[in-house]
C-alpha atoms as a PDB file:
ATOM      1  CA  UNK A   1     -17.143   5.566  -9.557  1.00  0.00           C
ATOM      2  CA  UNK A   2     -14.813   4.036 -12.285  1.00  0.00           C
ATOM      3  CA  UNK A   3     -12.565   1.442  -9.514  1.00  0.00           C
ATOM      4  CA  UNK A   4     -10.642  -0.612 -12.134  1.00  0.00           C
ATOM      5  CA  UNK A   5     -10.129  -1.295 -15.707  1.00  0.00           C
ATOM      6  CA  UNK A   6      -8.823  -3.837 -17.430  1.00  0.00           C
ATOM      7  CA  UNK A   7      -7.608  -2.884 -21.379  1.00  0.00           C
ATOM      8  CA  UNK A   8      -5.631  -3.332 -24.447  1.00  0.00           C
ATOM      9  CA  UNK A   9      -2.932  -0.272 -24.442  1.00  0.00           C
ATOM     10  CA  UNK A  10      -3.474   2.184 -27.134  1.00  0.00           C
ATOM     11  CA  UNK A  11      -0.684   4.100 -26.257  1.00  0.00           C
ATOM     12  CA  UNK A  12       1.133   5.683 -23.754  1.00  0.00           C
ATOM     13  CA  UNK A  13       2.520   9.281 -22.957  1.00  0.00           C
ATOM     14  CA  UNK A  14       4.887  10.759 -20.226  1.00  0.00           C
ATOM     15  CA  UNK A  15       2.646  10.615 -17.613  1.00  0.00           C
ATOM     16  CA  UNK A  16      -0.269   8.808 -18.621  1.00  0.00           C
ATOM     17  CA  UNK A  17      -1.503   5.552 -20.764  1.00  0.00           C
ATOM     18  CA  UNK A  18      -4.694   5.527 -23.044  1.00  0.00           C
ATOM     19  CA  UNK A  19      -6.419   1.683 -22.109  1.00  0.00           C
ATOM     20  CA  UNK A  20      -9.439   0.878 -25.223  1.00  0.00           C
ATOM     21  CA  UNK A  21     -11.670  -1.377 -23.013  1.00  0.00           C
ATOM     22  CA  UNK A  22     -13.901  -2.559 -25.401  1.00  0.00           C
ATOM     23  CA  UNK A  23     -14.177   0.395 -28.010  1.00  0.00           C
ATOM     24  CA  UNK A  24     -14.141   3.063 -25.357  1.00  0.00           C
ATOM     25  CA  UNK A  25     -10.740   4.978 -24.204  1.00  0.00           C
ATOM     26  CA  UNK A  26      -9.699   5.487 -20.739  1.00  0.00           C
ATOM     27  CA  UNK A  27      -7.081   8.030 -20.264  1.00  0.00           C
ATOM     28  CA  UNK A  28      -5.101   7.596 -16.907  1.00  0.00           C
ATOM     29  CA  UNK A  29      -2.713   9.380 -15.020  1.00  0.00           C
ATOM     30  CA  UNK A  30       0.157   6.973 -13.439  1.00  0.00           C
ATOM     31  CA  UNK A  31       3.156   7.420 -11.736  1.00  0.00           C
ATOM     32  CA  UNK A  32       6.793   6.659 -13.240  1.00  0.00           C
ATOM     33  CA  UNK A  33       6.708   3.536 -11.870  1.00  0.00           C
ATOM     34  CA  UNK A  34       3.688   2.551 -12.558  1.00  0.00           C
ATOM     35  CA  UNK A  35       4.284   3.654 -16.694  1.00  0.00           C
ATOM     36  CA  UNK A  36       7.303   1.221 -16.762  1.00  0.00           C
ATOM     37  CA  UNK A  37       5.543  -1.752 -16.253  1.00  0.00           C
ATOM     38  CA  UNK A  38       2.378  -0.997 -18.294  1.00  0.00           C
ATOM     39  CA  UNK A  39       2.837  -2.855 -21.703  1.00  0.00           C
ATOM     40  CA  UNK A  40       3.144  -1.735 -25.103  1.00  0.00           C
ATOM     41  CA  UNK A  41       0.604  -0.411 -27.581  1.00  0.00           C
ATOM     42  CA  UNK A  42      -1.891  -4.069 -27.987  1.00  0.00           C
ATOM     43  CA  UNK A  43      -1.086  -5.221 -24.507  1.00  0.00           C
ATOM     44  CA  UNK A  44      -3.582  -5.979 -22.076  1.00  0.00           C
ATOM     45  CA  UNK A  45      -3.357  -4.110 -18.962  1.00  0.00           C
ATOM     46  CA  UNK A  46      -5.568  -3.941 -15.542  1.00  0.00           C
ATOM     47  CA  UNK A  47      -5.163  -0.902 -13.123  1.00  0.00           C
ATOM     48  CA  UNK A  48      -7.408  -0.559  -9.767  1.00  0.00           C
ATOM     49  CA  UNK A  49      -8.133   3.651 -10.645  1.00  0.00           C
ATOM     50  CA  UNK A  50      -9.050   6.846  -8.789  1.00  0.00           C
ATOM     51  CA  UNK A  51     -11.591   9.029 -10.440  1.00  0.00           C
ATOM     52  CA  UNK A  52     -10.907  12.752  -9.407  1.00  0.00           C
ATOM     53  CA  UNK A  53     -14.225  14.990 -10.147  1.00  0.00           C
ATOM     54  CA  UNK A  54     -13.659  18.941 -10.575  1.00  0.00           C
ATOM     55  CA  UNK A  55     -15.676  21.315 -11.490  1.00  0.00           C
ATOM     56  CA  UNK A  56     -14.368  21.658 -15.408  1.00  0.00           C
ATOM     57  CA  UNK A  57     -12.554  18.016 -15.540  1.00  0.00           C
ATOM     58  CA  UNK A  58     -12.613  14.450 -14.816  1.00  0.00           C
ATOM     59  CA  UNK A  59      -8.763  12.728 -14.382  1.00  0.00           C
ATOM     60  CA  UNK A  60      -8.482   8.935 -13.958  1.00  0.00           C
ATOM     61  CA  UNK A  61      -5.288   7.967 -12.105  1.00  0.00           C
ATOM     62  CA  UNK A  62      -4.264   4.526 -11.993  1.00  0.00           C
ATOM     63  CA  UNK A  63      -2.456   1.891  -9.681  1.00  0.00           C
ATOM     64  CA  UNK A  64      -0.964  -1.695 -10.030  1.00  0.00           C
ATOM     65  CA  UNK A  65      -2.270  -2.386  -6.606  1.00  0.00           C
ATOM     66  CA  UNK A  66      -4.481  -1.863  -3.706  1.00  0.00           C
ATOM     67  CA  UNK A  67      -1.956  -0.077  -1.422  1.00  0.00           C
ATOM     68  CA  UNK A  68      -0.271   1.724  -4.105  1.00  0.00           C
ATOM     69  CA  UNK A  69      -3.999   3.499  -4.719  1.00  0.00           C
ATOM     70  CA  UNK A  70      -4.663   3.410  -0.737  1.00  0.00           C
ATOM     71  CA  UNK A  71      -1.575   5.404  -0.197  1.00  0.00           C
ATOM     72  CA  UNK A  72      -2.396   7.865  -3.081  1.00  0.00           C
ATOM     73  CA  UNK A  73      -6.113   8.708  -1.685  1.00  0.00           C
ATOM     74  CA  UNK A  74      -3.673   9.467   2.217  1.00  0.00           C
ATOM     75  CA  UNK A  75      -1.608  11.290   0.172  1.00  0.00           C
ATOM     76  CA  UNK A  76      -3.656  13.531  -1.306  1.00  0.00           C
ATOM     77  CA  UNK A  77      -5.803  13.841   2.078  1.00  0.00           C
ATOM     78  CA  UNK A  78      -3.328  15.954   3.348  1.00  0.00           C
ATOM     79  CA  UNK A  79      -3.540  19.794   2.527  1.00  0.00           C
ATOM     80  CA  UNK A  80      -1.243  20.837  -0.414  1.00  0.00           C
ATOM     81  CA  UNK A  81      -0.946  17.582  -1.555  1.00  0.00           C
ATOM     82  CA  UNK A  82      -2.550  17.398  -5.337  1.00  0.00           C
ATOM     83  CA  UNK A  83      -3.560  14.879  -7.447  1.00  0.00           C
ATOM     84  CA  UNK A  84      -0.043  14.969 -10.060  1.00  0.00           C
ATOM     85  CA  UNK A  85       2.088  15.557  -6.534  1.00  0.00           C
ATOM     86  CA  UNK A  86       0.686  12.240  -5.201  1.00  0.00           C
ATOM     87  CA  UNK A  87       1.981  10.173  -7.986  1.00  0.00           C
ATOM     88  CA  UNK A  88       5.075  11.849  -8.271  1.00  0.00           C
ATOM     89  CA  UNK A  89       5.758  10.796  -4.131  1.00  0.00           C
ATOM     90  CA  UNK A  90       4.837   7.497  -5.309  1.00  0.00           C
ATOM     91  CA  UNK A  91       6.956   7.264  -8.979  1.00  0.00           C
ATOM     92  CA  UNK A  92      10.396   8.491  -6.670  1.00  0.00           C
ATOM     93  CA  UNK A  93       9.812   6.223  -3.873  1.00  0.00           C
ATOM     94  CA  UNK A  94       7.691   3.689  -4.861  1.00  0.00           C
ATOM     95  CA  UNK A  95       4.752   1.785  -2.525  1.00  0.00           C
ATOM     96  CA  UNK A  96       7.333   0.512  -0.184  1.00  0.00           C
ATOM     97  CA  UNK A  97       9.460   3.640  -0.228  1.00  0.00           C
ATOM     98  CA  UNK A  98       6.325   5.614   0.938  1.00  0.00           C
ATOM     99  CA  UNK A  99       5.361   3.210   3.159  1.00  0.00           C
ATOM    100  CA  UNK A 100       8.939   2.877   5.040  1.00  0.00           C
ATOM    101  CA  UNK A 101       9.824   6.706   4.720  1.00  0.00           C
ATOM    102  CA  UNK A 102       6.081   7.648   6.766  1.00  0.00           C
ATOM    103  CA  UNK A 103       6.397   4.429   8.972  1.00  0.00           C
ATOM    104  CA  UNK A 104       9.954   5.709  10.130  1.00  0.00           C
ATOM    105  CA  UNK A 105       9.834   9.425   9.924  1.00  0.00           C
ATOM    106  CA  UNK A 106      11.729   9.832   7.021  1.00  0.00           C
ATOM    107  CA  UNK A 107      10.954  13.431   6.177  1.00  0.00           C
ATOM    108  CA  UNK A 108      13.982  13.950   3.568  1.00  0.00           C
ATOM    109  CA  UNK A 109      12.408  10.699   1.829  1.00  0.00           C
ATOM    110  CA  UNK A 110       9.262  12.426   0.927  1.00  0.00           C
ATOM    111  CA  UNK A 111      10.905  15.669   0.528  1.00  0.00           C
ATOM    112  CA  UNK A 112      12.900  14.023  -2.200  1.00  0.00           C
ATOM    113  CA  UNK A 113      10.175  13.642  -4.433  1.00  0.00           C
ATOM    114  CA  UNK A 114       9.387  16.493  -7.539  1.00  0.00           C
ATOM    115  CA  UNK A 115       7.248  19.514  -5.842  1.00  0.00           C
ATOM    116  CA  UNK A 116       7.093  18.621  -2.544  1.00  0.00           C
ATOM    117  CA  UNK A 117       9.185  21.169   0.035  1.00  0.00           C
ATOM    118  CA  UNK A 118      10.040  20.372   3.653  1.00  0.00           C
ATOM    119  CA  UNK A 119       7.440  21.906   5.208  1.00  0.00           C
ATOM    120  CA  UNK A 120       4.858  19.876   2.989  1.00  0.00           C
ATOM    121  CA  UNK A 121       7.208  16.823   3.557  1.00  0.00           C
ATOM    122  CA  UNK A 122       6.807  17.093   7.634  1.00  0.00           C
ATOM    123  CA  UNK A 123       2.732  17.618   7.211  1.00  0.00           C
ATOM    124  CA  UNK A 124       2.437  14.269   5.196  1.00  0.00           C
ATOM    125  CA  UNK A 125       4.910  12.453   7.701  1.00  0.00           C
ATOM    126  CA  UNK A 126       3.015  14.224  10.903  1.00  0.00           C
ATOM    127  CA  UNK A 127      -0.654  13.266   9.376  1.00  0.00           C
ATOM    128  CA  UNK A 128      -0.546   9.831   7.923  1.00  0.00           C
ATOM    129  CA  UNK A 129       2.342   8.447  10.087  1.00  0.00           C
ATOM    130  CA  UNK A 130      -0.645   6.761  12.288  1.00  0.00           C
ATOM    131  CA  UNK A 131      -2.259   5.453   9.255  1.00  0.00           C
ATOM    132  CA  UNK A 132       0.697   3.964   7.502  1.00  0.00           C
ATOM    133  CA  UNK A 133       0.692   0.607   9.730  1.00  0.00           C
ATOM    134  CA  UNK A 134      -2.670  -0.505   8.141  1.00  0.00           C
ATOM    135  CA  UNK A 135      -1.424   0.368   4.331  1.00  0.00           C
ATOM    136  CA  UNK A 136       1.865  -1.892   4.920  1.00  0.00           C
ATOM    137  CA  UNK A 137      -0.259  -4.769   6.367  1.00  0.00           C
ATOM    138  CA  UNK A 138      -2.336  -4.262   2.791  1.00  0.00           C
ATOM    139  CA  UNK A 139       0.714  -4.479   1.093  1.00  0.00           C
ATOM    140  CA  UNK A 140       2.258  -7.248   3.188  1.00  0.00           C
ATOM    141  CA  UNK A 141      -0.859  -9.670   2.787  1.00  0.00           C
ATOM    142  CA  UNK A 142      -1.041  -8.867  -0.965  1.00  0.00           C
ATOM    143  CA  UNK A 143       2.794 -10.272  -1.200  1.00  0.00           C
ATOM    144  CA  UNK A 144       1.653 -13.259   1.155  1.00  0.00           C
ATOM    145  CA  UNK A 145      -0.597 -14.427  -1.646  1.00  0.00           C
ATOM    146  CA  UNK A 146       1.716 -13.954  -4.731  1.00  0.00           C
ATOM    147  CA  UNK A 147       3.973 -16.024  -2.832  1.00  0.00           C
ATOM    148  CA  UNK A 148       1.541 -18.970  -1.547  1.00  0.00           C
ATOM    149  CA  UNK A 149       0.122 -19.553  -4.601  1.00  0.00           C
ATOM    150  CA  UNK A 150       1.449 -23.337  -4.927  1.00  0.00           C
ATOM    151  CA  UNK A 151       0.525 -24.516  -1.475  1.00  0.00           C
ATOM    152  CA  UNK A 152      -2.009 -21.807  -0.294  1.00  0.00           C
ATOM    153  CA  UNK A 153      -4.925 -23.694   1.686  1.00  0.00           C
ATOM    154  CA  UNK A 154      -8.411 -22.119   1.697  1.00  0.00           C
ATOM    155  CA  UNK A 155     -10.534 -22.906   4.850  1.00  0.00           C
ATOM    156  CA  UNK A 156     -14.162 -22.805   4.187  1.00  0.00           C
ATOM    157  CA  UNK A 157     -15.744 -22.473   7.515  1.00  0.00           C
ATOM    158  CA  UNK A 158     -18.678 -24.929   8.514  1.00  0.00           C
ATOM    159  CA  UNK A 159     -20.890 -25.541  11.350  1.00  0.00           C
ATOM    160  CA  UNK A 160     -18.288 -26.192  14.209  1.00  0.00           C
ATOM    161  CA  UNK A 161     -18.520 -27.232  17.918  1.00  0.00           C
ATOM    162  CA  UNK A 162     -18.370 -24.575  20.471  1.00  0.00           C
ATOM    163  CA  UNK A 163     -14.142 -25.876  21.475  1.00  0.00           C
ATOM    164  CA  UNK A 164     -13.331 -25.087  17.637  1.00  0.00           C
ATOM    165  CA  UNK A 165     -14.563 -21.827  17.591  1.00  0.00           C
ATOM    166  CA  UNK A 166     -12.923 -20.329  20.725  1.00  0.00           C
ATOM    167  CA  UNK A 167      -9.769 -21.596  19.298  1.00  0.00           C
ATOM    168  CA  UNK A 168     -10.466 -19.042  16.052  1.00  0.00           C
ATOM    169  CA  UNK A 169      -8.735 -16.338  17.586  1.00  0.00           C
ATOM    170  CA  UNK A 170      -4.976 -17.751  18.076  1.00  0.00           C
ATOM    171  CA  UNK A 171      -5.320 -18.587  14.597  1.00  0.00           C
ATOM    172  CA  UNK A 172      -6.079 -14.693  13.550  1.00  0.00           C
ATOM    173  CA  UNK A 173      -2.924 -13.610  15.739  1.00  0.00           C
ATOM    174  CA  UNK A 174      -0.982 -15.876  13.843  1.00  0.00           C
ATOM    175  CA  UNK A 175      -1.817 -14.755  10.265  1.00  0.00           C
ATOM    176  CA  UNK A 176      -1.772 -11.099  11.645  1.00  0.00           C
ATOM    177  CA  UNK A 177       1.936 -11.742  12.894  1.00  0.00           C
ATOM    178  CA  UNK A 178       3.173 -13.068   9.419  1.00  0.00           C
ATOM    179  CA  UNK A 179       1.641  -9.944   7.966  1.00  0.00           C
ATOM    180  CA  UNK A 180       3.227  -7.991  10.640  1.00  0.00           C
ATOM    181  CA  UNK A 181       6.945 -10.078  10.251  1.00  0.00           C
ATOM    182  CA  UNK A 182       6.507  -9.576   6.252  1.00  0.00           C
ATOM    183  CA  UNK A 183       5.426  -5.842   6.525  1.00  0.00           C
ATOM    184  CA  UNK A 184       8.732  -5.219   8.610  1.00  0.00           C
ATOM    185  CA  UNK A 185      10.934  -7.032   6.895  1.00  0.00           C
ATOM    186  CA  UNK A 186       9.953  -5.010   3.485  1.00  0.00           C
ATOM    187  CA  UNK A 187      10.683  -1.841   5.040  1.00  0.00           C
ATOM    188  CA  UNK A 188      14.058  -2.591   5.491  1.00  0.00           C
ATOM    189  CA  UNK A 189      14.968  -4.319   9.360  1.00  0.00           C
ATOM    190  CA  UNK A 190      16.446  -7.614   9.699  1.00  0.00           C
ATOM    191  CA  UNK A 191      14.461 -10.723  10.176  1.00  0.00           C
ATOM    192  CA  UNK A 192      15.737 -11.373  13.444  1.00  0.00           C
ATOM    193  CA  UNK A 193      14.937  -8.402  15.177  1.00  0.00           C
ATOM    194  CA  UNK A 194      11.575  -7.330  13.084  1.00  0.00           C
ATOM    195  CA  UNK A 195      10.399 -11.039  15.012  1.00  0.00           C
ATOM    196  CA  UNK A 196      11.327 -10.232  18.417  1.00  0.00           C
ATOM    197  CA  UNK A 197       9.766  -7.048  18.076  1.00  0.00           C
ATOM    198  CA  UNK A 198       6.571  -8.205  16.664  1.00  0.00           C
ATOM    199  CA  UNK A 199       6.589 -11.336  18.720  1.00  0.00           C
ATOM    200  CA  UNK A 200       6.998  -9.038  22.089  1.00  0.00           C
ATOM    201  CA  UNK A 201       3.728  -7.027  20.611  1.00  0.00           C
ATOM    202  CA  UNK A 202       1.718  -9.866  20.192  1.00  0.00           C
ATOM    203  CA  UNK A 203       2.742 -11.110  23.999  1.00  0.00           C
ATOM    204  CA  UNK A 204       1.294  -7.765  25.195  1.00  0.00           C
ATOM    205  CA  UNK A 205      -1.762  -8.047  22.530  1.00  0.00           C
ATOM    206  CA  UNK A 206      -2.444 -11.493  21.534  1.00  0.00           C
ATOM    207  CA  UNK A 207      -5.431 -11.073  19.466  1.00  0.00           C
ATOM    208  CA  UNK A 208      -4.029  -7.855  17.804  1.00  0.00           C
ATOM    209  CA  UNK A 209      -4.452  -7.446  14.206  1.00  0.00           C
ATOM    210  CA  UNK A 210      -1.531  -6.936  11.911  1.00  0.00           C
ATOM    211  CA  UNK A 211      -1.990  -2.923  11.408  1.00  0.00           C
ATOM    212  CA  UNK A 212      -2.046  -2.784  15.089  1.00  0.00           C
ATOM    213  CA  UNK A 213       0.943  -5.022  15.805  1.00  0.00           C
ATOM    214  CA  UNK A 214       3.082  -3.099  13.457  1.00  0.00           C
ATOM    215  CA  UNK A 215       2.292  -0.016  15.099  1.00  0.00           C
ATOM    216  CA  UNK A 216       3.325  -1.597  17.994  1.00  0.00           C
ATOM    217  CA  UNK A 217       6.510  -2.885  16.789  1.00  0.00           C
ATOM    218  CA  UNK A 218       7.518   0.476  15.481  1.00  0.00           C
ATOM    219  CA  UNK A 219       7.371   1.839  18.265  1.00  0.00           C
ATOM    220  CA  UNK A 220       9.485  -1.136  20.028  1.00  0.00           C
ATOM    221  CA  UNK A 221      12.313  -0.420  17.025  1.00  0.00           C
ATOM    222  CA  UNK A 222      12.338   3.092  17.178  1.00  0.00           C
ATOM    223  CA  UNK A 223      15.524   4.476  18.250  1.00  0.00           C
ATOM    224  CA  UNK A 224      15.756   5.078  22.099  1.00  0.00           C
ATOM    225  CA  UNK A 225      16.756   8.553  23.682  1.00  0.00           C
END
């Protein structure tokens, strides 16, 4: 299984880029999105990649980032939903599109995108809408680290008295709440209220994880009645 590759550009197409890594070309299948950012012919480019094996063909698709691919192997879990019709969810919405449009509901979202009717739009929402907290808290923890990069603190763990590891626990709901507050706050609710509603799931499940505790404050936002 070919998981990422990292490239000069040889050149790149409508919807796909040729990468030369090290004498041998990788064609790869992207979404809109993901084309626009992919440099020019010489530039060095790294994509985490999907290897889809058929019977007469191999296609290599490829992502910027962990939750972009994520959602694309969800997407195309669901019945009807091909290989070409995953990207093109992803190249009209985009990672956080998906992820808000699923998260919420949002069936005219996904319907939006090229070859996808309503019918197909309400299966993806109904069959992944479960599965979409843990993708956003991906997503959410790989913006955390972009961010931190300046003043990010790594903890090595050593041998510790009994008192220091009980206390490991409060420390996990914490960083699962940021990922949670982050997560929410990217799909489009204000600060204010994407807190109360994630710090009210945490009171009820204090040693929650963050793909839990946004399920949980989804459901606490929802609209009522």
């Amino acid at each position: 299984m070919i998981g990422k590759i990292t490239g000069r550009v040889d050149y790149k197409s409508s919807d796909h880029v040729l990468v030369d890594v090290q004498g041998v070309g990788y064609l790869v299948y992207c979404s809109d999105r993901t084309l626009v950012t992919v440099p020019a012919k010489g530039g060095v480019v790294a994509l985490y990649t999907d290897l889809l094996v058929r019977e007469d063909n191999l296609q290599l698709f490829g992502f910027l980032t962990l939750a972009e691919k994520e959602w694309h192997r969800l997407l195309t879990s669901v019945q009807g939903v091909g290989a070409k019709v995953g990207l093109a969810i992803a190249g009209t919405l985009g990672t956080d599109g998906v992820s808000r449009a699923i998260a919420l509901g949002d069936v005219a979202a996904i319907k939006a995108a090229p070859g996808v009717g309503p019918k197909l739009a309400q299966r993806i929402v109904v069959e992944l809408k479960d599965k979409a907290p843990q993708v956003i808290a991906m997503g959410a923890k790989g913006a955390a680290v972009v961010q931190a990069d300046d003043s990010m603190v790594i903890e090595i763990p050593v041998a510790a008295p009994e008192p220091m590891a009980a206390a490991a626990p409060a420390s996990l709901s914490a960083g699962a709440q940021a990922d949670a507050l982050s997560a929410l706050v990217n799909l489009g609710y204000g600060h204010g209220e994407a807190a109360g509603a994630v710090a009210e799931a945490a009171a009820e499940a204090p040693e929650g994880d963050s793909g839990g505790l946004i399920k949980a404050a989804l459901r606490l936002l929802a609209p009522k009645g």
